[in-house]
C-alpha atoms as a PDB file:
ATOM      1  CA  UNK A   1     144.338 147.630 227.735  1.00  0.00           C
ATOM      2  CA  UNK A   2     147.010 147.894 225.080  1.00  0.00           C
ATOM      3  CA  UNK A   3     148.899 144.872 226.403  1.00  0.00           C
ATOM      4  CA  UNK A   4     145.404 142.953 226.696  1.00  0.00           C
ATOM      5  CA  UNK A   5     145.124 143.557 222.570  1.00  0.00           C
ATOM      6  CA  UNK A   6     148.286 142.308 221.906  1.00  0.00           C
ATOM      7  CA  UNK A   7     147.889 139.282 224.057  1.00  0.00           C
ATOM      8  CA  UNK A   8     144.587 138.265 222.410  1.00  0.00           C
ATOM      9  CA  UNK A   9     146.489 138.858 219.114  1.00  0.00           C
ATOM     10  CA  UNK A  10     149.398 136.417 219.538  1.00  0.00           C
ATOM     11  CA  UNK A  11     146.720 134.160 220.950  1.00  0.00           C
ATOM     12  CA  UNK A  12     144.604 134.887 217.546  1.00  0.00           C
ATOM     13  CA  UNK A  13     148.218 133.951 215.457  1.00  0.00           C
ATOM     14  CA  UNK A  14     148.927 131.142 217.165  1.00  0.00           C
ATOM     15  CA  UNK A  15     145.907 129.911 216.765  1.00  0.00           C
ATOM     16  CA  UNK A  16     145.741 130.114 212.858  1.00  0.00           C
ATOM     17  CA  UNK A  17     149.202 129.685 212.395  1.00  0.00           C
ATOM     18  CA  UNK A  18     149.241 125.907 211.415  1.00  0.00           C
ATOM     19  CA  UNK A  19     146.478 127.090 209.194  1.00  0.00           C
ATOM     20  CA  UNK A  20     148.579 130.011 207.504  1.00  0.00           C
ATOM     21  CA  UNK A  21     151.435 127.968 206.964  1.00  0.00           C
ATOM     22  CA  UNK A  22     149.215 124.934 205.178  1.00  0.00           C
ATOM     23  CA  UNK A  23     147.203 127.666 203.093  1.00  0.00           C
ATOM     24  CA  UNK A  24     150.682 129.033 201.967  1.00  0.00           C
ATOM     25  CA  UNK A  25     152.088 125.767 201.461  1.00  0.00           C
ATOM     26  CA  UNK A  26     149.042 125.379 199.489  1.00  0.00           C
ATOM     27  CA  UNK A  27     149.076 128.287 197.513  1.00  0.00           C
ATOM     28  CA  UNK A  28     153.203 127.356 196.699  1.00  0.00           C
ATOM     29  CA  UNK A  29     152.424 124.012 195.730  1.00  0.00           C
ATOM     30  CA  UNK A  30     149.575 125.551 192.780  1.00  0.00           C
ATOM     31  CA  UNK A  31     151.766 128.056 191.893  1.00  0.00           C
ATOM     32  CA  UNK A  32     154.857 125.161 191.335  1.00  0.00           C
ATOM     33  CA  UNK A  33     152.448 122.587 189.679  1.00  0.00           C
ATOM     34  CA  UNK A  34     151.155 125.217 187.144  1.00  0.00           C
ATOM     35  CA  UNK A  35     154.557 125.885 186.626  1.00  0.00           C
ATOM     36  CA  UNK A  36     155.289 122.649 185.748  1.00  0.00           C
ATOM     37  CA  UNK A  37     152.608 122.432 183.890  1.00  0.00           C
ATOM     38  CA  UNK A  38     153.241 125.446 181.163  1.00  0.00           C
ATOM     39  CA  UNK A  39     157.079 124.594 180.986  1.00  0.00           C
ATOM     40  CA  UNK A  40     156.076 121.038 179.602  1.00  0.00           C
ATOM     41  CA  UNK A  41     153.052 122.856 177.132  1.00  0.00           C
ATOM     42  CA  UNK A  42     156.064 124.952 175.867  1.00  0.00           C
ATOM     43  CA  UNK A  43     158.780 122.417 175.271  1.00  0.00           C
ATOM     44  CA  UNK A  44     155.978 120.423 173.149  1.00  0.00           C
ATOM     45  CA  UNK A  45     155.564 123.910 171.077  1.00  0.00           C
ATOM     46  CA  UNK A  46     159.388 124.265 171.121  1.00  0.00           C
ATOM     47  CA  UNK A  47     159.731 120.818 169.295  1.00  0.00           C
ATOM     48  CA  UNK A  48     156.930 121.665 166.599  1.00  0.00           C
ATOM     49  CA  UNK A  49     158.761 124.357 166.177  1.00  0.00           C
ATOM     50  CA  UNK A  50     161.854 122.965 165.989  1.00  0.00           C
ATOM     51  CA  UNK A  51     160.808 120.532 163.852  1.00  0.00           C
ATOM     52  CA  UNK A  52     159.512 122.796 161.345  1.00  0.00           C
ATOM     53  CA  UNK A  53     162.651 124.577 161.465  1.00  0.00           C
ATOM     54  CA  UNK A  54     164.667 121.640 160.894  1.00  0.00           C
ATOM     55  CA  UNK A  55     162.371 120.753 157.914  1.00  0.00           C
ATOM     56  CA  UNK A  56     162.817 124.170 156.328  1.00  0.00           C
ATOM     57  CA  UNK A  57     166.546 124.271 156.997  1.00  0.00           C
ATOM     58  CA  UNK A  58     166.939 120.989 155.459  1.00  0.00           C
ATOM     59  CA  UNK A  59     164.753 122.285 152.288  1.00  0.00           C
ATOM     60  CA  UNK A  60     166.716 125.232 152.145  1.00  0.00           C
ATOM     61  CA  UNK A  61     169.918 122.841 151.857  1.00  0.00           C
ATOM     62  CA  UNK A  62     168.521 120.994 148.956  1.00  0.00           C
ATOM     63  CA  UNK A  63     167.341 123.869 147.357  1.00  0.00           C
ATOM     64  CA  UNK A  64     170.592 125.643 147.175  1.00  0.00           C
ATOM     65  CA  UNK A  65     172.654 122.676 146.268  1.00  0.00           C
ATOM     66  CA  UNK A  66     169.988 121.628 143.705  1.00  0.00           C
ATOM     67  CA  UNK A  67     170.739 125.219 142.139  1.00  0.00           C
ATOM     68  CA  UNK A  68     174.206 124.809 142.163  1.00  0.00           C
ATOM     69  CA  UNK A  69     174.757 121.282 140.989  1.00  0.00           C
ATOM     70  CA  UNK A  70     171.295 120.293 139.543  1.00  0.00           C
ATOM     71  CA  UNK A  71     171.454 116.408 140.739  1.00  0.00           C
ATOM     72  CA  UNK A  72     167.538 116.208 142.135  1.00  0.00           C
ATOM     73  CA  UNK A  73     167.603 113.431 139.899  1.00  0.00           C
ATOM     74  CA  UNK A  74     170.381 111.982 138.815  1.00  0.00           C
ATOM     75  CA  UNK A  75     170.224 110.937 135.475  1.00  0.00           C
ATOM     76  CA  UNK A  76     168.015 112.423 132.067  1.00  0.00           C
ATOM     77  CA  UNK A  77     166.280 109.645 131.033  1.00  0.00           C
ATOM     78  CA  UNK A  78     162.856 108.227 132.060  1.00  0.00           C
ATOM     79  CA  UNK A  79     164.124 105.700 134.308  1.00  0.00           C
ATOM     80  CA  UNK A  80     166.373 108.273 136.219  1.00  0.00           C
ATOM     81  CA  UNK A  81     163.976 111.159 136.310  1.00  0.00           C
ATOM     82  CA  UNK A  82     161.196 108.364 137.928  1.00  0.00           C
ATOM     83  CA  UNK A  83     163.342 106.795 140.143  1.00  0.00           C
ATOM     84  CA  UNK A  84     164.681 110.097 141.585  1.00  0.00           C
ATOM     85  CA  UNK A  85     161.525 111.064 142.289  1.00  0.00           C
ATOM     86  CA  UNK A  86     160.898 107.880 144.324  1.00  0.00           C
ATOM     87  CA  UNK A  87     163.742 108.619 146.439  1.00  0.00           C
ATOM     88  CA  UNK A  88     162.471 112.392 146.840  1.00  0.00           C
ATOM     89  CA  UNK A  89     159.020 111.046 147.831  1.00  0.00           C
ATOM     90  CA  UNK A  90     160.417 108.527 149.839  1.00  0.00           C
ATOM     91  CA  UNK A  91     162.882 110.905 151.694  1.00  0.00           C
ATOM     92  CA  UNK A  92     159.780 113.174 152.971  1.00  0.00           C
ATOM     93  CA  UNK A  93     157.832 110.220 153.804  1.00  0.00           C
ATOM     94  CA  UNK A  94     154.782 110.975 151.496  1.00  0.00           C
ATOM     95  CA  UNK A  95     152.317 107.766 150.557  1.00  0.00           C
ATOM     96  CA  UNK A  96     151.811 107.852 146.769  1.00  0.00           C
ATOM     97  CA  UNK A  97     151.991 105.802 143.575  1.00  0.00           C
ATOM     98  CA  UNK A  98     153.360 106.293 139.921  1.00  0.00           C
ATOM     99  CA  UNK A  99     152.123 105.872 137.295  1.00  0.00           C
ATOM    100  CA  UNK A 100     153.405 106.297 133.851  1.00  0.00           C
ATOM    101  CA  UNK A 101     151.148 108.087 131.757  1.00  0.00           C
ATOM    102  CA  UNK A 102     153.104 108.649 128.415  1.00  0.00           C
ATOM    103  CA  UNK A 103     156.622 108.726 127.429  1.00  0.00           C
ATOM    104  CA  UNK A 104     158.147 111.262 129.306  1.00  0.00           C
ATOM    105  CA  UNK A 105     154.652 112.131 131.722  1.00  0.00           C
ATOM    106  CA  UNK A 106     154.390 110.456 134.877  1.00  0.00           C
ATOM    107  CA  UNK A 107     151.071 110.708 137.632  1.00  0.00           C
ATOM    108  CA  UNK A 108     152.197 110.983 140.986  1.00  0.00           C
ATOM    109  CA  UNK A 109     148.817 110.259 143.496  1.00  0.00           C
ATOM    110  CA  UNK A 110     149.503 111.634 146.739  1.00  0.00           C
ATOM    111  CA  UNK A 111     147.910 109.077 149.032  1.00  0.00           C
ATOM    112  CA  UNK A 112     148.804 110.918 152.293  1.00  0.00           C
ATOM    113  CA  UNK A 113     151.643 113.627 153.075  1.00  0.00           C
ATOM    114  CA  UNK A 114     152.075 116.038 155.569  1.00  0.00           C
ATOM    115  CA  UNK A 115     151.461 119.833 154.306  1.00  0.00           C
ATOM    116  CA  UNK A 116     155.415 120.679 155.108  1.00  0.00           C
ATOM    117  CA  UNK A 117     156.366 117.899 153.362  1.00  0.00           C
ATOM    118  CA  UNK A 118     154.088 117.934 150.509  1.00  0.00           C
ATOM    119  CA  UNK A 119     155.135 121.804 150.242  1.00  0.00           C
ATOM    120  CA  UNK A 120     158.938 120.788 150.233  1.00  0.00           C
ATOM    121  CA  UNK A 121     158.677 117.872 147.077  1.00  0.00           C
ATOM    122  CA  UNK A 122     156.456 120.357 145.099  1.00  0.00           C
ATOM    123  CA  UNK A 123     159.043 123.310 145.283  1.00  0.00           C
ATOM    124  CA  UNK A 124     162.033 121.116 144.686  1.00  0.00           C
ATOM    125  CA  UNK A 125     160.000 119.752 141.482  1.00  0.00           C
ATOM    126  CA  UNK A 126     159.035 123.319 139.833  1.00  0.00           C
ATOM    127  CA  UNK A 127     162.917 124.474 140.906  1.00  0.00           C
ATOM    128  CA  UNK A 128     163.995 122.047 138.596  1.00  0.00           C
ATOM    129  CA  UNK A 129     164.304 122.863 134.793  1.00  0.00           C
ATOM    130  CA  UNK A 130     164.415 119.742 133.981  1.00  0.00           C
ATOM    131  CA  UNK A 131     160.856 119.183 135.460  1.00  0.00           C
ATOM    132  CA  UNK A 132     157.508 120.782 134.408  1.00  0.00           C
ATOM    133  CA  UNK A 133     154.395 120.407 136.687  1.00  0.00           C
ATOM    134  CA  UNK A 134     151.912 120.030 134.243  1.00  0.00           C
ATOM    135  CA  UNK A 135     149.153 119.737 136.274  1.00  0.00           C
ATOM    136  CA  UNK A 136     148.336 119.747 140.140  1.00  0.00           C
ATOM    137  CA  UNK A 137     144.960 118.260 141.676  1.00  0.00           C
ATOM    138  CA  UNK A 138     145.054 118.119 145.903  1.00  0.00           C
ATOM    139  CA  UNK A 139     142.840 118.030 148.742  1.00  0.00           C
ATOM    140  CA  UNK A 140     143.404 119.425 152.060  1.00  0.00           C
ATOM    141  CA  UNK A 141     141.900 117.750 155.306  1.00  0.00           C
ATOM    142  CA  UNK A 142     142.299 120.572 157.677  1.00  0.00           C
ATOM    143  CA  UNK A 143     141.675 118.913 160.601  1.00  0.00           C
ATOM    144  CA  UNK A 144     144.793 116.662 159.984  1.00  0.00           C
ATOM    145  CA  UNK A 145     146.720 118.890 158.424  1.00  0.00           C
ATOM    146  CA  UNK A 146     147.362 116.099 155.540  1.00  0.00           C
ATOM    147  CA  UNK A 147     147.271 116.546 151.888  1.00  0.00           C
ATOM    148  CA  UNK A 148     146.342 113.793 148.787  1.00  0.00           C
ATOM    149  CA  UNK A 149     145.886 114.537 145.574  1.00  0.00           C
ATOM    150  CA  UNK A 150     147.463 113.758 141.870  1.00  0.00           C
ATOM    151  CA  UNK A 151     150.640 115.595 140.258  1.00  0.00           C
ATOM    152  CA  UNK A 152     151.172 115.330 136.591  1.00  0.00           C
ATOM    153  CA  UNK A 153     155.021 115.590 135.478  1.00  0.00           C
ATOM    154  CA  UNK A 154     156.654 116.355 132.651  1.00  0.00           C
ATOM    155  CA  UNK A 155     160.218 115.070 131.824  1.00  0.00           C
ATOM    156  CA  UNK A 156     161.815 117.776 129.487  1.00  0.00           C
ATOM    157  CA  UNK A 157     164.582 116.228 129.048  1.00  0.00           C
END
């Protein structure tokens, strides 16, 4: 009787056995493709992060050599301080346009800038001494993650 059991259970394996062996190929393949799947979601949220990284290391750069040699802009007078600031807007890629407002007060409109970037120009400009932020006017689209908005500078020197 024992014997019969065993027979109809090798029967009862070989039967299903092409079946086992497709239903664990099966469940290997799933397990590999969502595998594949959350290594590629992580290395796009390793390069945002590395990107932001990158963008505060380099901020932390010109932070710490602004302090220590003070050459944001290059030269004191009007035509310095603006056209530094054209090459510091133009650096972090932000759409704006100048406009001189008085003798030493300039309006920067922010057409378009990226928060990080937008965050980096405004703390290099009130780091500088030489600078005063007279007045700041932004909008935040949260969706995009974009600021616009007017600055109002002050040459002090």
């Amino acid at each position: 009787m024992l014997f019969m059991n065993f027979k109809k259970n090798i029967l009862y394996l070989l039967l299903f056995k092409p079946s086992f062996v497709f239903f664990m190929a099966f469940i290997l393949f799933c397990f590999a493709m969502k595998s594949m799947l959350e290594n590629e979601i992580y290395l796009q949220q390793y390069d945002i992060l590395n990107d932001n990284v990158i963008n505060l290391s380099s901020l932390a750069e010109r932070l710490k050599m602004k302090r220590n040699s003070n050459t944001v802009f290059s030269s004191h007078s009007s035509g310095g301080f603006k056209d530094g600031l054209i090459t510091l807007l133009n650096e972090n890629s932000i759409a704006f346009k100048i406009t001189d407002l008085q003798k030493e007060s300039i309006l920067v409109n922010i057409e378009s800038a990226d928060s990080y970037q937008f965050l980096n120009v405004f703390l290099i400009l009130s780091q500088d001494e030489r600078i005063e932020v007279s007045n700041v006017n932004i909008t935040i689209d949260k969706d995009g993650g974009y600021i616009s908005g007017d600055i109002v500078l002050l040459n002090k020197l």
